[in-house]
PDB file of N, CA and C in Angstrom:
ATOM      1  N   UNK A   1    -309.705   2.005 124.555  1.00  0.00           N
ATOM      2  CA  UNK A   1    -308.467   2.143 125.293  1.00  0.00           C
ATOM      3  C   UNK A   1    -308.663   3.210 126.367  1.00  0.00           C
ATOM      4  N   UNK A   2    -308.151   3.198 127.264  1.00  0.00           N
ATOM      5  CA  UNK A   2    -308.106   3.755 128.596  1.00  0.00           C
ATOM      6  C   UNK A   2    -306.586   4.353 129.051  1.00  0.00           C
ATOM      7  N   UNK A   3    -307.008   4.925 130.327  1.00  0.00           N
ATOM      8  CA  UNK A   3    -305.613   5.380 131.034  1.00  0.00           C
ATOM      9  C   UNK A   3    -304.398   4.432 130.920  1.00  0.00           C
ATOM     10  N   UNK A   4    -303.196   4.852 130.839  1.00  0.00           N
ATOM     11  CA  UNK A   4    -301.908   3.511 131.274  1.00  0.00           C
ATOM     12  C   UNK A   4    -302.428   2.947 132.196  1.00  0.00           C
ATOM     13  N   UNK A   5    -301.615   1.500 132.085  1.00  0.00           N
ATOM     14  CA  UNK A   5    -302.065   0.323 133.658  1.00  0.00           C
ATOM     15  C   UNK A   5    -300.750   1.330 134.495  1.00  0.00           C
ATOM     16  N   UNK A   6    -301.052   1.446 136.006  1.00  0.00           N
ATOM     17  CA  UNK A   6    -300.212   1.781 137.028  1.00  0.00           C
ATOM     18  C   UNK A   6    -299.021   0.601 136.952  1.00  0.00           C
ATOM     19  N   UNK A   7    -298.035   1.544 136.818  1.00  0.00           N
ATOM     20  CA  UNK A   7    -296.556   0.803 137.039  1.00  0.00           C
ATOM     21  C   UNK A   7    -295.415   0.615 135.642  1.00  0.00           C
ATOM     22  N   UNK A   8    -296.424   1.571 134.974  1.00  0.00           N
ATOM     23  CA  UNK A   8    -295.777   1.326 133.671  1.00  0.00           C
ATOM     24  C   UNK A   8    -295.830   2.918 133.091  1.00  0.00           C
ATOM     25  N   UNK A   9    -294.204   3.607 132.832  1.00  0.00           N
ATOM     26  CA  UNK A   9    -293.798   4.333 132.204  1.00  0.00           C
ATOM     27  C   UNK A   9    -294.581   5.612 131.186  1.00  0.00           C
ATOM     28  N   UNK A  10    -294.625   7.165 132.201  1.00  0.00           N
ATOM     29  CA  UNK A  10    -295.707   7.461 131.400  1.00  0.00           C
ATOM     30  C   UNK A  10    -295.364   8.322 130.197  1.00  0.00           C
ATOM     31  N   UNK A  11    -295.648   8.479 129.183  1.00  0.00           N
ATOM     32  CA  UNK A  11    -294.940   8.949 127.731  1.00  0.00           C
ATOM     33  C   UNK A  11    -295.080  10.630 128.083  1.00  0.00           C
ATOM     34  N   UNK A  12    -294.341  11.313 127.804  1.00  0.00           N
ATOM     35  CA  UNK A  12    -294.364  12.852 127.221  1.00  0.00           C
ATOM     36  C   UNK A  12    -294.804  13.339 126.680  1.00  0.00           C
ATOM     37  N   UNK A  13    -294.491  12.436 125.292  1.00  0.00           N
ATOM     38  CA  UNK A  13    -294.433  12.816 123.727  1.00  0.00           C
ATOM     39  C   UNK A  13    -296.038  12.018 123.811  1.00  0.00           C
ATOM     40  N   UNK A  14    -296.500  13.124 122.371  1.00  0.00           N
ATOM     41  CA  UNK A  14    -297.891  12.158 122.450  1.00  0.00           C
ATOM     42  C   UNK A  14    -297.424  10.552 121.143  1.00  0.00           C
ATOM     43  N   UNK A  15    -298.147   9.534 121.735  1.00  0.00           N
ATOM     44  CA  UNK A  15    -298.113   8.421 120.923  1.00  0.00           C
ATOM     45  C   UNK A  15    -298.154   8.253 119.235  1.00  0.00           C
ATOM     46  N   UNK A  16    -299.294   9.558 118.860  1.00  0.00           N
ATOM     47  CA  UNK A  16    -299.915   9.668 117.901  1.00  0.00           C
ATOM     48  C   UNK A  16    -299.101  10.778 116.765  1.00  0.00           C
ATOM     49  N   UNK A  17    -298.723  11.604 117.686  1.00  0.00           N
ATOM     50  CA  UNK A  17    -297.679  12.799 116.818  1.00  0.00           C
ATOM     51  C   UNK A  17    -296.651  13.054 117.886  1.00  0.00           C
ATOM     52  N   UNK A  18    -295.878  13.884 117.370  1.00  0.00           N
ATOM     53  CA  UNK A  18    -294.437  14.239 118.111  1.00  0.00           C
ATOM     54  C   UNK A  18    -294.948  15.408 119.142  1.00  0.00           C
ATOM     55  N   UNK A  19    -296.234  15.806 118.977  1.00  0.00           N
ATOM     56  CA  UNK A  19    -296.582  16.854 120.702  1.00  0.00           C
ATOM     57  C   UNK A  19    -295.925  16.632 121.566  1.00  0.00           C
ATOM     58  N   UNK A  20    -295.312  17.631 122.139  1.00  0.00           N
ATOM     59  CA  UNK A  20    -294.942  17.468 123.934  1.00  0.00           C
ATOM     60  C   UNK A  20    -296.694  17.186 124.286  1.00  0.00           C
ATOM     61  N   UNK A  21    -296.524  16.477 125.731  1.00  0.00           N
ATOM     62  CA  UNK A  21    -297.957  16.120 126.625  1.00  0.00           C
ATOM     63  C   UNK A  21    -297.769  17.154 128.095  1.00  0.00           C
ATOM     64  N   UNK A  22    -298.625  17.887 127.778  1.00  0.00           N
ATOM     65  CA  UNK A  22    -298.113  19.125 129.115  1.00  0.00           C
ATOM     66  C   UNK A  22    -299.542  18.502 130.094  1.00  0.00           C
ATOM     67  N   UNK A  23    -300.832  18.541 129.812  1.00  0.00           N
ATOM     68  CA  UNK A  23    -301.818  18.211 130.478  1.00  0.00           C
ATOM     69  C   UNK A  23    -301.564  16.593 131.404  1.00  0.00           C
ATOM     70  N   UNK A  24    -302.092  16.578 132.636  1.00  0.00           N
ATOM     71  CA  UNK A  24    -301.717  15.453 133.471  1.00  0.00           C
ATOM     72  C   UNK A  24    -302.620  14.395 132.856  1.00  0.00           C
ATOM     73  N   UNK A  25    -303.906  14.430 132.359  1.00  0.00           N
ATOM     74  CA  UNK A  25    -304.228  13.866 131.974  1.00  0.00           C
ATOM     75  C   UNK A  25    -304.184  13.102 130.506  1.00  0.00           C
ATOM     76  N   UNK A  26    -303.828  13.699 129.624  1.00  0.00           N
ATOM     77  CA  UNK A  26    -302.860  13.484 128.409  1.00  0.00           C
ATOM     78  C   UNK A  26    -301.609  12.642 128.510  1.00  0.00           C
ATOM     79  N   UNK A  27    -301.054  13.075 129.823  1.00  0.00           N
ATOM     80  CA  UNK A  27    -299.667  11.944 130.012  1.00  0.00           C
ATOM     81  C   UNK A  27    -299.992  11.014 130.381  1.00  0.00           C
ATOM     82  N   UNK A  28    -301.072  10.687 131.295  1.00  0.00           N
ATOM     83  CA  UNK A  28    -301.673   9.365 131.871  1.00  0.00           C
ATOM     84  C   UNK A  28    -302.492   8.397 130.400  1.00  0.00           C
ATOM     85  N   UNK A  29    -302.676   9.053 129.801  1.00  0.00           N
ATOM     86  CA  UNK A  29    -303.212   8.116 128.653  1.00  0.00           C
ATOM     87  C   UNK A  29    -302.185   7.746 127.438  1.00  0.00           C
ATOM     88  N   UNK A  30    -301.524   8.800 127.341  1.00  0.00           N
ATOM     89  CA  UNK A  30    -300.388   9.072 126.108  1.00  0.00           C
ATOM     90  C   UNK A  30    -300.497   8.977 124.989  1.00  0.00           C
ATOM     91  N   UNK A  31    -301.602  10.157 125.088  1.00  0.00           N
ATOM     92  CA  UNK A  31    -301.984  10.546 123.536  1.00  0.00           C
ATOM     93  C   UNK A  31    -302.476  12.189 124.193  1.00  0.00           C
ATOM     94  N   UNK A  32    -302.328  12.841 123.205  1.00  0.00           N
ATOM     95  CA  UNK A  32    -302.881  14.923 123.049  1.00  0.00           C
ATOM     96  C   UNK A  32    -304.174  14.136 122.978  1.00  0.00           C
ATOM     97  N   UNK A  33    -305.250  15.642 123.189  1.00  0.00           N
ATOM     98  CA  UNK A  33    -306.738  15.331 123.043  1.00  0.00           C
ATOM     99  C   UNK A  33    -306.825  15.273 121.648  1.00  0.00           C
ATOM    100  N   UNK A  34    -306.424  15.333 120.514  1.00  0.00           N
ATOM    101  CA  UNK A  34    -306.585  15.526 119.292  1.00  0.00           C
ATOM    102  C   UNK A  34    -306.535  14.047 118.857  1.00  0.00           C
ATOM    103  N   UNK A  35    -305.441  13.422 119.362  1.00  0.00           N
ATOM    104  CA  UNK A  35    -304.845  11.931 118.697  1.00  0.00           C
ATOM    105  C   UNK A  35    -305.998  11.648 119.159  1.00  0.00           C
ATOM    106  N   UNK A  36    -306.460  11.245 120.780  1.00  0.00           N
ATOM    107  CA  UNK A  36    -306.933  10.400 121.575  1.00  0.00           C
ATOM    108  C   UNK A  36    -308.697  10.580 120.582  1.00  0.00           C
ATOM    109  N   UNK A  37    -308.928  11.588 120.476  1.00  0.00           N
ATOM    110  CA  UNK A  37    -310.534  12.226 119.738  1.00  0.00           C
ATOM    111  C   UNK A  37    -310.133  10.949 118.319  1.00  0.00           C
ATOM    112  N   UNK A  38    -309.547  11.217 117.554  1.00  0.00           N
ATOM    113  CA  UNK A  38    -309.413  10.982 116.626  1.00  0.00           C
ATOM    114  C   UNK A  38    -309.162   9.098 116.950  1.00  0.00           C
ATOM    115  N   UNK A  39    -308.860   8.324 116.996  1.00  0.00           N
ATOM    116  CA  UNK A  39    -308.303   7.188 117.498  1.00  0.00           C
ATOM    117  C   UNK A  39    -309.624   6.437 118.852  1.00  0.00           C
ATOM    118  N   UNK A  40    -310.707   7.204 119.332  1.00  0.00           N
ATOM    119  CA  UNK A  40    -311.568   7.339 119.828  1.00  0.00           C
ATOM    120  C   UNK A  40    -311.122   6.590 121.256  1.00  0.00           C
ATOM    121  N   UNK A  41    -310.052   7.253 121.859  1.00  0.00           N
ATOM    122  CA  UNK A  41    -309.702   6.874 123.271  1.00  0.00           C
ATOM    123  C   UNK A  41    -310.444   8.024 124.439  1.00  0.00           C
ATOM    124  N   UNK A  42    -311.374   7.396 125.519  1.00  0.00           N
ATOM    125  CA  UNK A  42    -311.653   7.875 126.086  1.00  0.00           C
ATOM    126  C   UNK A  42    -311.121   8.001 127.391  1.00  0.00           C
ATOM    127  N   UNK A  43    -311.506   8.864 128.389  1.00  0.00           N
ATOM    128  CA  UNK A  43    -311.109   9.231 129.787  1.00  0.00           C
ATOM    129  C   UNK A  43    -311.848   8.696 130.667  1.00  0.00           C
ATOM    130  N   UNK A  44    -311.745   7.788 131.476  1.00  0.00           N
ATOM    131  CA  UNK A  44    -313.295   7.606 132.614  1.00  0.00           C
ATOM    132  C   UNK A  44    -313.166   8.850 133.158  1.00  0.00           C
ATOM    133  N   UNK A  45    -314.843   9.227 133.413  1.00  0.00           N
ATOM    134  CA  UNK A  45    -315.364  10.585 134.262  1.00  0.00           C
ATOM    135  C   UNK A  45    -314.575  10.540 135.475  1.00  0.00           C
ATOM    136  N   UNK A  46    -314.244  11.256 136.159  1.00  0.00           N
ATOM    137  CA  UNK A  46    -314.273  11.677 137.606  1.00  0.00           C
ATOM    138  C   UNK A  46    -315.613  11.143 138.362  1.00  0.00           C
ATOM    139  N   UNK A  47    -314.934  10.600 139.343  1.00  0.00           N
ATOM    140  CA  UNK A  47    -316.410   9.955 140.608  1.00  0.00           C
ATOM    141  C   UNK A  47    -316.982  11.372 141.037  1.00  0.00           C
ATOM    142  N   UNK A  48    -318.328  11.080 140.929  1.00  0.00           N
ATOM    143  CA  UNK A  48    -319.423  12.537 141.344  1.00  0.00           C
ATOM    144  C   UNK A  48    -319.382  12.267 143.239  1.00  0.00           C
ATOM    145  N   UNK A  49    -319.454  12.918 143.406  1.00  0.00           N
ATOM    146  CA  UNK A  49    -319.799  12.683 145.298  1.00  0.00           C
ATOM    147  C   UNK A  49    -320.954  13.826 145.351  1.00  0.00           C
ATOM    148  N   UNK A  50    -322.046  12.828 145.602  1.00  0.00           N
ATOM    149  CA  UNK A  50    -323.146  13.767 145.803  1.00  0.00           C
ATOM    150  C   UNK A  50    -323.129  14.830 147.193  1.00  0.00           C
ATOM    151  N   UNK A  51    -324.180  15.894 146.719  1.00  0.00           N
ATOM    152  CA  UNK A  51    -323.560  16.912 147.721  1.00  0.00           C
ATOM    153  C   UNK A  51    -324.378  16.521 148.790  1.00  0.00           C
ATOM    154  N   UNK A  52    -324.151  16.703 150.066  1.00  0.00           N
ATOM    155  CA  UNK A  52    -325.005  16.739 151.426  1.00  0.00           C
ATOM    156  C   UNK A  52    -325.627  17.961 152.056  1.00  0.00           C
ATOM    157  N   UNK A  53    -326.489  18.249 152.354  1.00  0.00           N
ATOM    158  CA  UNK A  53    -327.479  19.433 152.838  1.00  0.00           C
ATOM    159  C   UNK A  53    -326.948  19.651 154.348  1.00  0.00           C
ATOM    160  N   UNK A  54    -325.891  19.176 155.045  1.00  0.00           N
ATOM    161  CA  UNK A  54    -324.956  18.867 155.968  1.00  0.00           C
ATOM    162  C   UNK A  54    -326.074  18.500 157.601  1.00  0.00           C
ATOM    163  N   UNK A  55    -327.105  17.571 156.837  1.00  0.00           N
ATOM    164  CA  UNK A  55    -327.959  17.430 157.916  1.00  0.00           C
ATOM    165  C   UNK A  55    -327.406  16.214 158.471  1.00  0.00           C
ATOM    166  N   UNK A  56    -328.033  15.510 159.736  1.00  0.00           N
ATOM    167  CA  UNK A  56    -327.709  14.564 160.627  1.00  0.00           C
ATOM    168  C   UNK A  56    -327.488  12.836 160.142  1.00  0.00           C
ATOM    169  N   UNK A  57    -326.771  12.553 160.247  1.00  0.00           N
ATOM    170  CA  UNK A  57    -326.175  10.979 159.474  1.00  0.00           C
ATOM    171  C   UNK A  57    -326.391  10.134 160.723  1.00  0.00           C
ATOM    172  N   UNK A  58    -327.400   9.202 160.945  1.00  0.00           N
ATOM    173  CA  UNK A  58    -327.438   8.011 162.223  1.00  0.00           C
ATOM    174  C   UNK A  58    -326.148   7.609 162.206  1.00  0.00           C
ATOM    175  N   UNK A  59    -326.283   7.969 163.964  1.00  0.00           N
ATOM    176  CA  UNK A  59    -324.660   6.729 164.239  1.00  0.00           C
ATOM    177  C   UNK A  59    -323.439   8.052 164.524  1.00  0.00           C
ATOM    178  N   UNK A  60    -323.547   9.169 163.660  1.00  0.00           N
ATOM    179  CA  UNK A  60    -322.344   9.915 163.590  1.00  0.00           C
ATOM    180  C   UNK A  60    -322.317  10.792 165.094  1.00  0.00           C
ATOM    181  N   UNK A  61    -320.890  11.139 165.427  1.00  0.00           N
ATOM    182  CA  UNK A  61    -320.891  11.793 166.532  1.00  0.00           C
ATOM    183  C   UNK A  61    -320.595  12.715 166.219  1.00  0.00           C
ATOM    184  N   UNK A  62    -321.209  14.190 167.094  1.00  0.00           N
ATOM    185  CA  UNK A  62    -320.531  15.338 166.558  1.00  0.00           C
ATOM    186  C   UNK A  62    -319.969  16.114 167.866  1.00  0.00           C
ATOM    187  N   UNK A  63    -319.802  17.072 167.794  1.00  0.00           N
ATOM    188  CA  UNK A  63    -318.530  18.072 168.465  1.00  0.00           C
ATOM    189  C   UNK A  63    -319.340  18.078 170.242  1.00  0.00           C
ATOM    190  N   UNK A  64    -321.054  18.331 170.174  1.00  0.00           N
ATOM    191  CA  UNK A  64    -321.613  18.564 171.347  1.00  0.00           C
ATOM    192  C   UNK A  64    -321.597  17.299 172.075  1.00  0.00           C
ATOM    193  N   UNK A  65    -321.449  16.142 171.291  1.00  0.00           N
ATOM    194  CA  UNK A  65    -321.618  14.648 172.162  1.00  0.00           C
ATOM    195  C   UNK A  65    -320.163  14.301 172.668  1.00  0.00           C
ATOM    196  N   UNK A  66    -319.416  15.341 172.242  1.00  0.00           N
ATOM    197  CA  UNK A  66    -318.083  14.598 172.979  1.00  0.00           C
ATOM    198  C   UNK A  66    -318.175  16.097 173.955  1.00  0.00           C
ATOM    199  N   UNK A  67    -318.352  17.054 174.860  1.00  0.00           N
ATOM    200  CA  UNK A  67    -318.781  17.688 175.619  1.00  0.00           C
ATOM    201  C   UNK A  67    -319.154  17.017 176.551  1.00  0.00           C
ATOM    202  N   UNK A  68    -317.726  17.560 178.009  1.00  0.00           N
ATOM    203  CA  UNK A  68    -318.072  16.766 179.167  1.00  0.00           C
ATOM    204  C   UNK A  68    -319.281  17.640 180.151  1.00  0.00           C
ATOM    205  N   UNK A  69    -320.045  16.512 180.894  1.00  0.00           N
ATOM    206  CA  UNK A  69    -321.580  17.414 181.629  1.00  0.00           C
ATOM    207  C   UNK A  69    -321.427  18.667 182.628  1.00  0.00           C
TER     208      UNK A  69
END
């Protein structure tokens, strides 16, 4: 089991026990980390965005190419 589907009502209370759900991510699933551990509901990771060494990307324009002659 996963996050709620979007568009559908997100719980407070955890599913599993009467907890208030204070964490954003806890309300999006609707279960405490305790229920969800226990019941073995996971979180998908966060998308990684690899880091860039902020060197030159073909194609991209930067600040000196829009500099009139």
């Amino acid at each position: 089991m996963t996050l709620a589907a979007e568009g559908q009502p997100r719980p407070r209370r955890c599913r599993g026990c009467p907890k208030l759900l204070t964490d954003p991510v806890s309300i999006a699933r609707g279960y405490g980390p305790e229920c969800a551990k226990r019941r073995g509901i996971t979180t998908p990771a966060p998308a990684r965005i690899p880091s860039r060494d902020g060197g030159h990307v073909p194609g991209q324009t930067t600040l000196t190419d829009l500099e009139e002659p």
